[in-house]
PDB file of N, CA and C in Angstrom:
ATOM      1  N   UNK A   1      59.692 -45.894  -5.025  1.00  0.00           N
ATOM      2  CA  UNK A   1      59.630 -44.455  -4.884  1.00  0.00           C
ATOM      3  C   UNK A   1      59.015 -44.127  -3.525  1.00  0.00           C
ATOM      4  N   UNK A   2      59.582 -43.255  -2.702  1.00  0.00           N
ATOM      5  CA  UNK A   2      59.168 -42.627  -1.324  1.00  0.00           C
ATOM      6  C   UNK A   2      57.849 -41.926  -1.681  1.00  0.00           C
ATOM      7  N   UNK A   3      56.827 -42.045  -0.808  1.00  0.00           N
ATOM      8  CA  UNK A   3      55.806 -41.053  -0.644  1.00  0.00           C
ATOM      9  C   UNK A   3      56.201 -40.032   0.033  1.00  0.00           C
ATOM     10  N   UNK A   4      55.201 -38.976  -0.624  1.00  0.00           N
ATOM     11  CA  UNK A   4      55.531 -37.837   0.451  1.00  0.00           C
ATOM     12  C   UNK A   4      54.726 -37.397   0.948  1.00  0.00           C
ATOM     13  N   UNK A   5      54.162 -36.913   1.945  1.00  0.00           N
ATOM     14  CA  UNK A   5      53.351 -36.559   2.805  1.00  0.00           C
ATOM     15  C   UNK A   5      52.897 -35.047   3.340  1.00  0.00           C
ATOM     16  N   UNK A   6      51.908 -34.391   2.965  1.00  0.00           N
ATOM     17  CA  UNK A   6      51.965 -33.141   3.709  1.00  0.00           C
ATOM     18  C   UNK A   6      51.129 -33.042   4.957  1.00  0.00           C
ATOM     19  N   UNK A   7      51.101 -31.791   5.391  1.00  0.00           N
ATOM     20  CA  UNK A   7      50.371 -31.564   7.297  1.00  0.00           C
ATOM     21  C   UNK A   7      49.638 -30.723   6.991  1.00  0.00           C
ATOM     22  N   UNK A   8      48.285 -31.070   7.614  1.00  0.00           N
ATOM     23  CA  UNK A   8      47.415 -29.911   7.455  1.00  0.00           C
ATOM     24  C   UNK A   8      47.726 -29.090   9.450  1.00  0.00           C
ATOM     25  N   UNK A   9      47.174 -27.948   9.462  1.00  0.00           N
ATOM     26  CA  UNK A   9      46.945 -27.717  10.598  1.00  0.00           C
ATOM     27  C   UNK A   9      46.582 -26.371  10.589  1.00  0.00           C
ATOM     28  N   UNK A  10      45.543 -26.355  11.563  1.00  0.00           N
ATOM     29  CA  UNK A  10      44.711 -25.337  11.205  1.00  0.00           C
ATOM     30  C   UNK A  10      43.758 -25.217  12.788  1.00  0.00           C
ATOM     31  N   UNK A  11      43.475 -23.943  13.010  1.00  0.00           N
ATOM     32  CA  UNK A  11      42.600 -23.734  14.917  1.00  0.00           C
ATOM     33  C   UNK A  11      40.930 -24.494  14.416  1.00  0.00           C
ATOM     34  N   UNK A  12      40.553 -25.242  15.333  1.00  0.00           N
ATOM     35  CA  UNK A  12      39.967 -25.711  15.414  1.00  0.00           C
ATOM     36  C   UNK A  12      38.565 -25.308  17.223  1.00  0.00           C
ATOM     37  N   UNK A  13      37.302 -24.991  17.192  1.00  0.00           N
ATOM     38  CA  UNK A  13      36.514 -24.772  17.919  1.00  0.00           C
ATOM     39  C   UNK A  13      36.848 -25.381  19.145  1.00  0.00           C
ATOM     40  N   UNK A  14      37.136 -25.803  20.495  1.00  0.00           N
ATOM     41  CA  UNK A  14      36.838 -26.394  21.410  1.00  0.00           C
ATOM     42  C   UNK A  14      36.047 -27.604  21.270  1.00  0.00           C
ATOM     43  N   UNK A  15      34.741 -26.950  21.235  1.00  0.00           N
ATOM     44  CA  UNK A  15      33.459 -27.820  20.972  1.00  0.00           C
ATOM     45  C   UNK A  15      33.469 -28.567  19.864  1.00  0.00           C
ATOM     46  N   UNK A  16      33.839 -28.166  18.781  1.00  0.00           N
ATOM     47  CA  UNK A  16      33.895 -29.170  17.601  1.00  0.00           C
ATOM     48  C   UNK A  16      35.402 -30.115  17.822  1.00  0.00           C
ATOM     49  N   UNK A  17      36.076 -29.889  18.341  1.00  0.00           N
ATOM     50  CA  UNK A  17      37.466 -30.933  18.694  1.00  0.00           C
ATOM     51  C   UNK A  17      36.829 -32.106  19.263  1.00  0.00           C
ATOM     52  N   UNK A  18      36.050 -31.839  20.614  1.00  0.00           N
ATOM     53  CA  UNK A  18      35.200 -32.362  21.513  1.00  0.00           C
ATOM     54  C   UNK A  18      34.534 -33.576  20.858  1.00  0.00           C
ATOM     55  N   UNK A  19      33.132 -33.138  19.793  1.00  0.00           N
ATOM     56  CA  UNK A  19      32.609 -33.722  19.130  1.00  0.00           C
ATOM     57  C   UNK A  19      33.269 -34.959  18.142  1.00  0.00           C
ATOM     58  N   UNK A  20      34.413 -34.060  17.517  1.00  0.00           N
ATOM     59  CA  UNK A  20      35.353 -35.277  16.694  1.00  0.00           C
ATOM     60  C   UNK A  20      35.726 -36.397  17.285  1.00  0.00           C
ATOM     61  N   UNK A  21      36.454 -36.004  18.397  1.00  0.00           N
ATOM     62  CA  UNK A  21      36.765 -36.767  19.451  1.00  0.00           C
ATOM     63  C   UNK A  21      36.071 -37.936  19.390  1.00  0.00           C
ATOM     64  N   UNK A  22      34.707 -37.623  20.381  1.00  0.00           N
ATOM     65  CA  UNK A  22      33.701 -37.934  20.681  1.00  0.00           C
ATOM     66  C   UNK A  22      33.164 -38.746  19.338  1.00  0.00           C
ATOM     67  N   UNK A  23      32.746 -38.561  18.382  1.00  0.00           N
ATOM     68  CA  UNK A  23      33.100 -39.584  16.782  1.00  0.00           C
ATOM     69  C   UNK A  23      34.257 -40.693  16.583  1.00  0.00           C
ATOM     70  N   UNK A  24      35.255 -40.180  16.682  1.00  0.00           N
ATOM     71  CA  UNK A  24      35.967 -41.081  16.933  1.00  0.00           C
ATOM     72  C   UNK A  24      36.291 -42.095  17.502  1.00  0.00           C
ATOM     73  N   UNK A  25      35.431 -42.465  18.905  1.00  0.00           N
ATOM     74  CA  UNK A  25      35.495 -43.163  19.921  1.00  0.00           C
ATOM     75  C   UNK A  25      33.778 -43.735  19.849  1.00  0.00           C
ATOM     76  N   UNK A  26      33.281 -43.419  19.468  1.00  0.00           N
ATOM     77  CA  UNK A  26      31.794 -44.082  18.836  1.00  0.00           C
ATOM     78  C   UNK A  26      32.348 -45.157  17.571  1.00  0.00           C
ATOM     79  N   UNK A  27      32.846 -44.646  16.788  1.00  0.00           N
ATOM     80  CA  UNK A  27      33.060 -45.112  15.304  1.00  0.00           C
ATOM     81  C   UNK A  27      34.828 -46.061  15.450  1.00  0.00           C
ATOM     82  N   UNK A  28      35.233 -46.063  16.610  1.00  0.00           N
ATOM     83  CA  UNK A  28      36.749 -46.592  17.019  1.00  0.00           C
ATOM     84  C   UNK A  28      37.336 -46.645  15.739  1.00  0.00           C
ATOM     85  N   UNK A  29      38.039 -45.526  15.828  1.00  0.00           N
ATOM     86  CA  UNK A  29      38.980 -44.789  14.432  1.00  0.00           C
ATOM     87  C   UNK A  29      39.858 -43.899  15.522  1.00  0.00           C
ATOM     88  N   UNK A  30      40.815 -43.436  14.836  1.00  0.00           N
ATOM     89  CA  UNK A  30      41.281 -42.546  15.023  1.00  0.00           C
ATOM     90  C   UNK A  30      40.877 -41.224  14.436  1.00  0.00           C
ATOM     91  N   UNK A  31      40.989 -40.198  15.522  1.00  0.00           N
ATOM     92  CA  UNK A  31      40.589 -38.655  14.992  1.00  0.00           C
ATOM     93  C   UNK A  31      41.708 -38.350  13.152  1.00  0.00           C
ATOM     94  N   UNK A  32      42.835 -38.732  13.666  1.00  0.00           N
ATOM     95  CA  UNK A  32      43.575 -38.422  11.867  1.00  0.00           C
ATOM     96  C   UNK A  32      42.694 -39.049  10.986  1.00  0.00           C
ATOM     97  N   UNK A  33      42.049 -40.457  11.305  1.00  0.00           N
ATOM     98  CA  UNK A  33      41.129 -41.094   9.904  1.00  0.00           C
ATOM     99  C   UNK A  33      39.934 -40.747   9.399  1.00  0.00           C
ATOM    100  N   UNK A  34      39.309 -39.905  10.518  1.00  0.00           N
ATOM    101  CA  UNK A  34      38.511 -39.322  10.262  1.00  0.00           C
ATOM    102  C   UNK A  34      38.247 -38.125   9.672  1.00  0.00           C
ATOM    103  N   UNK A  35      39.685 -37.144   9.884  1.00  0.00           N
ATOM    104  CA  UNK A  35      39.893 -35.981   9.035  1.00  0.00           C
ATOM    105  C   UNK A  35      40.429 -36.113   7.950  1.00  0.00           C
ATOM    106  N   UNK A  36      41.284 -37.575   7.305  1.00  0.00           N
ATOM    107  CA  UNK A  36      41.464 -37.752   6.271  1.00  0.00           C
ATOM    108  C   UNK A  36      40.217 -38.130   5.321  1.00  0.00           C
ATOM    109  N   UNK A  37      39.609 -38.870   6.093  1.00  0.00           N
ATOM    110  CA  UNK A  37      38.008 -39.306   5.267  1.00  0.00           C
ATOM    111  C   UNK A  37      37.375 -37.973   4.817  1.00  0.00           C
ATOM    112  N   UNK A  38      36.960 -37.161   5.730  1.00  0.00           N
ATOM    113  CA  UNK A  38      36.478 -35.498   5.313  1.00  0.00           C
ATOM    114  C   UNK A  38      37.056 -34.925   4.331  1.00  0.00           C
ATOM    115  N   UNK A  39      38.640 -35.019   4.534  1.00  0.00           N
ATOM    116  CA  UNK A  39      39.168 -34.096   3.205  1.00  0.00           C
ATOM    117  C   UNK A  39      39.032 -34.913   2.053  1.00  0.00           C
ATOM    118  N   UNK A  40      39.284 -35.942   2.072  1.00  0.00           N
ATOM    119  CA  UNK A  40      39.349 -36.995   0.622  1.00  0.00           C
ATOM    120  C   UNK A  40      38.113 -36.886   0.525  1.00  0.00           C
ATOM    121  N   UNK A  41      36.918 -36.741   0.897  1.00  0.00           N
ATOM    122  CA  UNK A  41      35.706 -36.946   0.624  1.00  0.00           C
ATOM    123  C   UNK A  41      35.043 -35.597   0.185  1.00  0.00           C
ATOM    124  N   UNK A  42      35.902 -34.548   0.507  1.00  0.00           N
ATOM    125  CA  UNK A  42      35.531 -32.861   0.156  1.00  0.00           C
ATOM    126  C   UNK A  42      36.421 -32.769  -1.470  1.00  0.00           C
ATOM    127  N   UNK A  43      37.248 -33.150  -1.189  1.00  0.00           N
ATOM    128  CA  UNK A  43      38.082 -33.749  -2.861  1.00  0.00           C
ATOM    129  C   UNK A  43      37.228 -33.882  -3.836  1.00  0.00           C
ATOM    130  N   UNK A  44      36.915 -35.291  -3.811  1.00  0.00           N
ATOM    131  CA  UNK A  44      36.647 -36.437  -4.514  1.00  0.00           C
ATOM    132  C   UNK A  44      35.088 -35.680  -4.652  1.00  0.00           C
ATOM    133  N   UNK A  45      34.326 -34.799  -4.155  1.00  0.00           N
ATOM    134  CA  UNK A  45      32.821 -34.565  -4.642  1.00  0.00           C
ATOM    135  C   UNK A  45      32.622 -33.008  -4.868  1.00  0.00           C
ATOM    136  N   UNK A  46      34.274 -32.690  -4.948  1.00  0.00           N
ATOM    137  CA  UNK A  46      34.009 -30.952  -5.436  1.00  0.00           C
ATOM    138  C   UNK A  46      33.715 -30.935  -6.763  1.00  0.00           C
ATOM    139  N   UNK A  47      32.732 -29.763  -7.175  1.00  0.00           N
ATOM    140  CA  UNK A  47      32.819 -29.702  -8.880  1.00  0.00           C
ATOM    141  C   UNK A  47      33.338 -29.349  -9.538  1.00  0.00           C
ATOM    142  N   UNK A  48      34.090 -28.636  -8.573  1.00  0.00           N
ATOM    143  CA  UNK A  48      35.152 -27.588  -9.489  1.00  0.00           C
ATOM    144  C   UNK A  48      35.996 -28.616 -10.357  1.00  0.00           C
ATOM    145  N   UNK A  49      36.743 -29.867  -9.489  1.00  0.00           N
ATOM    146  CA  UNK A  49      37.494 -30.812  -9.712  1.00  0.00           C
ATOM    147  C   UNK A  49      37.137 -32.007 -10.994  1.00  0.00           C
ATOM    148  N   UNK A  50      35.671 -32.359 -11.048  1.00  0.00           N
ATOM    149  CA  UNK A  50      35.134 -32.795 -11.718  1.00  0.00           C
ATOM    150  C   UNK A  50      35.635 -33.679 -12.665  1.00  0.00           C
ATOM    151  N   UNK A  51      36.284 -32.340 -13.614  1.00  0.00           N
ATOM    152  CA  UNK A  51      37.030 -32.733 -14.999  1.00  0.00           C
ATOM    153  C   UNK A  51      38.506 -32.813 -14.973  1.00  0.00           C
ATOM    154  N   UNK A  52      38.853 -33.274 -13.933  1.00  0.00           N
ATOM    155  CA  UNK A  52      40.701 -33.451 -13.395  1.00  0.00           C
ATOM    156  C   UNK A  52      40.728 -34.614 -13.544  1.00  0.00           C
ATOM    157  N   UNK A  53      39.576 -35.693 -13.573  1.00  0.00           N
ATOM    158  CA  UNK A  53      39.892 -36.544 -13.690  1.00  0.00           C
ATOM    159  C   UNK A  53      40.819 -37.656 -14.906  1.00  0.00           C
TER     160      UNK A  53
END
């Protein structure tokens, strides 16, 4: 079975692009792995979600 994939995209600060960046190249990742880590990690510890499991 094919995965499917969606796109986030959304305006983002200057300064906070900067910083990610700047994370990214400290932590040698890519900026996408790092915004996937954030969202899966804003997921996975919401409460709302809790009981979806």
């Amino acid at each position: 079975m094919a995965s499917t994939s969606k796109y986030l995209q959304f305006p983002i600060k200057e300064a906070d692009h900067r910083k990610l960046k700047l994370l990214s190249i400290y932590r040698n990742c890519t900026l996408k792995s790092i915004l996937q880590e954030m969202v899966c990690s804003y997921i996975e510890n919401a409460p709302e979600l809790k009981g979806d499991k």
